[in-house]
C-alpha atoms as a PDB file:
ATOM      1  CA  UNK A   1     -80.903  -1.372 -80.963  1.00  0.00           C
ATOM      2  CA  UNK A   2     -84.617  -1.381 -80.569  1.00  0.00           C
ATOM      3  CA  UNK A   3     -83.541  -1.575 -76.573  1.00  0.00           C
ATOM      4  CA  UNK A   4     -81.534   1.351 -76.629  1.00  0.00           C
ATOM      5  CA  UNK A   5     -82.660   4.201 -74.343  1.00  0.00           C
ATOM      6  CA  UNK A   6     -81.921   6.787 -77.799  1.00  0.00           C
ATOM      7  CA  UNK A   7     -84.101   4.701 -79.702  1.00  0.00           C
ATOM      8  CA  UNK A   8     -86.986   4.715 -76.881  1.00  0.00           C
ATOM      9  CA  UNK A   9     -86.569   8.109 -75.932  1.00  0.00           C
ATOM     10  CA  UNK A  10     -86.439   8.887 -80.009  1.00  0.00           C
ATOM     11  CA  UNK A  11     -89.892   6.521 -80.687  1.00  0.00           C
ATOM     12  CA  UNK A  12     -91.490   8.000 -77.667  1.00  0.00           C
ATOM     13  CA  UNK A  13     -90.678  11.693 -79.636  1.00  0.00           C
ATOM     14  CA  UNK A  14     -92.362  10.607 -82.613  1.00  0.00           C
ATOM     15  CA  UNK A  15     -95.334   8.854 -80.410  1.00  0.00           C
ATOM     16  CA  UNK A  16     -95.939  12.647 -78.134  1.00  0.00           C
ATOM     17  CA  UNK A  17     -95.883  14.428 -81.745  1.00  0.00           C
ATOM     18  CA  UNK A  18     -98.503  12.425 -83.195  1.00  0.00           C
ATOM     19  CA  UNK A  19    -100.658  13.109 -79.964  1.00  0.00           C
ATOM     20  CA  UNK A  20    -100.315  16.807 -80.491  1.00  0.00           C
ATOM     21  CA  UNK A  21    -100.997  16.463 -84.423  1.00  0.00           C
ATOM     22  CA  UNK A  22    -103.923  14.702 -83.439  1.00  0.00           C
ATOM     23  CA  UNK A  23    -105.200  17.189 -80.402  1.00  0.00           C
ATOM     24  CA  UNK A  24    -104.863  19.985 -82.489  1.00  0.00           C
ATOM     25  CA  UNK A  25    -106.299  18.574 -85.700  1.00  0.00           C
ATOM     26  CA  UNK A  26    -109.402  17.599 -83.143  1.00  0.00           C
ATOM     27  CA  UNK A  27    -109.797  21.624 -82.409  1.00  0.00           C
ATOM     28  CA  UNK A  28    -109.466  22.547 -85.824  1.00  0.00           C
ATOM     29  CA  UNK A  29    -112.667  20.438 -86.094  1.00  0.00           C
ATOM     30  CA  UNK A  30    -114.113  21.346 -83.098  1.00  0.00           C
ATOM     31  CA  UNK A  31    -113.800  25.419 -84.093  1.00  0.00           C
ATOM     32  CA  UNK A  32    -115.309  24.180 -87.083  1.00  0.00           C
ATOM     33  CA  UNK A  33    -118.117  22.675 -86.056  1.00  0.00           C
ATOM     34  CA  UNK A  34    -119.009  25.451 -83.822  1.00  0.00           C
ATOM     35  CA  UNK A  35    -118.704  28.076 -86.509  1.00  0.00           C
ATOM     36  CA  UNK A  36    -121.022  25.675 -88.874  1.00  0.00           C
ATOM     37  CA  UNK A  37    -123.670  25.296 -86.120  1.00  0.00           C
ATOM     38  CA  UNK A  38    -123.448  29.637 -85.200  1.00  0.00           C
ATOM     39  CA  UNK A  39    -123.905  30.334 -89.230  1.00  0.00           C
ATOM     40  CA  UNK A  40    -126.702  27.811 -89.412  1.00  0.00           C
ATOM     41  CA  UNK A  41    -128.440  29.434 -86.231  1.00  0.00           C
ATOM     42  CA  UNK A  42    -127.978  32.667 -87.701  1.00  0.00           C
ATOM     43  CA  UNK A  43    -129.378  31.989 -91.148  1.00  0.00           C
ATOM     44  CA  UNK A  44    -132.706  30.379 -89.164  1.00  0.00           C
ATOM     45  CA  UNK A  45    -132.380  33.672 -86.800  1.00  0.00           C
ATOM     46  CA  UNK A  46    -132.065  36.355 -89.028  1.00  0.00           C
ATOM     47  CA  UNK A  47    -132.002  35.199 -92.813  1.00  0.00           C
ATOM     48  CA  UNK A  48    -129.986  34.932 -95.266  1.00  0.00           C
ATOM     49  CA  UNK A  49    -126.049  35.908 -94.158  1.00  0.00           C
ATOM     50  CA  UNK A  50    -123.870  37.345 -96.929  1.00  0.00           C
ATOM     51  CA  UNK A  51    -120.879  36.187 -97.387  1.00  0.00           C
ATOM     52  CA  UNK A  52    -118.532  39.243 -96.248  1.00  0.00           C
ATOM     53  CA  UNK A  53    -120.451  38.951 -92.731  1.00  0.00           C
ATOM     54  CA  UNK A  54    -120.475  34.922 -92.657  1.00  0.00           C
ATOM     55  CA  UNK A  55    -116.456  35.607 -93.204  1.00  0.00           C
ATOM     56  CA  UNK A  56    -116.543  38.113 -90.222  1.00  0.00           C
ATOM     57  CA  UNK A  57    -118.614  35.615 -87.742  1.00  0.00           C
ATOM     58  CA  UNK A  58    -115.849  32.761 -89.287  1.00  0.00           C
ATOM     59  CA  UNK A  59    -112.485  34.544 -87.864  1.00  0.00           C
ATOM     60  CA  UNK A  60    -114.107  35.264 -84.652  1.00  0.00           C
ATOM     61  CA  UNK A  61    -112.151  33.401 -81.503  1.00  0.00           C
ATOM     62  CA  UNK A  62    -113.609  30.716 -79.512  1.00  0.00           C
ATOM     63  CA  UNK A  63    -114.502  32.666 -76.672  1.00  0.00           C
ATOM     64  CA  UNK A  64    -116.642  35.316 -78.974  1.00  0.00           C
ATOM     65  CA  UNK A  65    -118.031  32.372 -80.980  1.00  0.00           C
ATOM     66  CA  UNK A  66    -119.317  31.701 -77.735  1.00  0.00           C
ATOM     67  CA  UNK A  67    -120.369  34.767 -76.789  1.00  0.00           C
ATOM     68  CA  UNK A  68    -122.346  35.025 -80.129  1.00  0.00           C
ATOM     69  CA  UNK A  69    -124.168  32.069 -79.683  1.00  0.00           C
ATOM     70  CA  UNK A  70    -125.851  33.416 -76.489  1.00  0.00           C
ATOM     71  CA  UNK A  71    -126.246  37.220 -78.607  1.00  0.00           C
ATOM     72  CA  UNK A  72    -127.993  35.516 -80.907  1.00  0.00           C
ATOM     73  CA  UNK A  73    -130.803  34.400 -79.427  1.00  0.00           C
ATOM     74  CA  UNK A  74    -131.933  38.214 -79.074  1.00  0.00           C
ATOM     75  CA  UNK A  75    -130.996  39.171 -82.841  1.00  0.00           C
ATOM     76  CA  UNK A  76    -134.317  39.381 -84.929  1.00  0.00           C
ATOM     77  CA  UNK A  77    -132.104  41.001 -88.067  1.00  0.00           C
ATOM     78  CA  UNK A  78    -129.262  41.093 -90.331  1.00  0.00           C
ATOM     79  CA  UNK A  79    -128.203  44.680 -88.551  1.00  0.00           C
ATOM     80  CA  UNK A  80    -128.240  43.133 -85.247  1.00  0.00           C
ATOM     81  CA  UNK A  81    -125.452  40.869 -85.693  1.00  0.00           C
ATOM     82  CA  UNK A  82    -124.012  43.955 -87.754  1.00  0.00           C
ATOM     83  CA  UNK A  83    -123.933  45.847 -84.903  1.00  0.00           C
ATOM     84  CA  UNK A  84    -122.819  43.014 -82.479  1.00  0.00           C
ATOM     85  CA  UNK A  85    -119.728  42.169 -84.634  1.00  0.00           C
ATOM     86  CA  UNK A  86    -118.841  46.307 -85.027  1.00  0.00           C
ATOM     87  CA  UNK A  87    -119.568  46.150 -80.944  1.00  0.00           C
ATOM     88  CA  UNK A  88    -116.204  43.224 -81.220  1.00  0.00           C
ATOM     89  CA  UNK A  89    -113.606  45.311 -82.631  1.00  0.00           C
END
């Protein structure tokens, strides 16, 4: 049975899910990471970040997390990264 071309093709199924669980279980970490590290920034930046804003900068998308990480670097206040995540929507 183990022979079988089902039961390879079926095993080999199971084996390309696992790969994906594990890629995308991998971003999920990675995103996290990245919003960790652009909070922490922020905090040294500008000060303390309330929580309503640090759950604004936390549903951003990759690409603006990005983006915000570059922003930052000019921000010397809370209303500056006000106004950068108002400038996002």
């Amino acid at each position: 049975m183990r022979e079988s071309v089902t039961y390879q093709a079926i095993l080999e199924e199971g084996r390309e899910e696992g790969r994906e669980e594990g890629r995308e279980e991998e971003r999920e970490l990675a995103l996290q990471r990245e919003r960790s590290l652009i909070l922490r920034q922020l905090t040294k930046k500008v000060g303390t970040v309330d929580e309503p804003l640090r759950d604004r900068v936390s549903a951003l998308s990759v690409d603006q997390l990005e983006s915000l990480g570059e922003a930052l670097l000019d921000f010397s206040n809370v209303a500056d990264l006000e106004a950068w995540l108002t400038e996002q929507n």
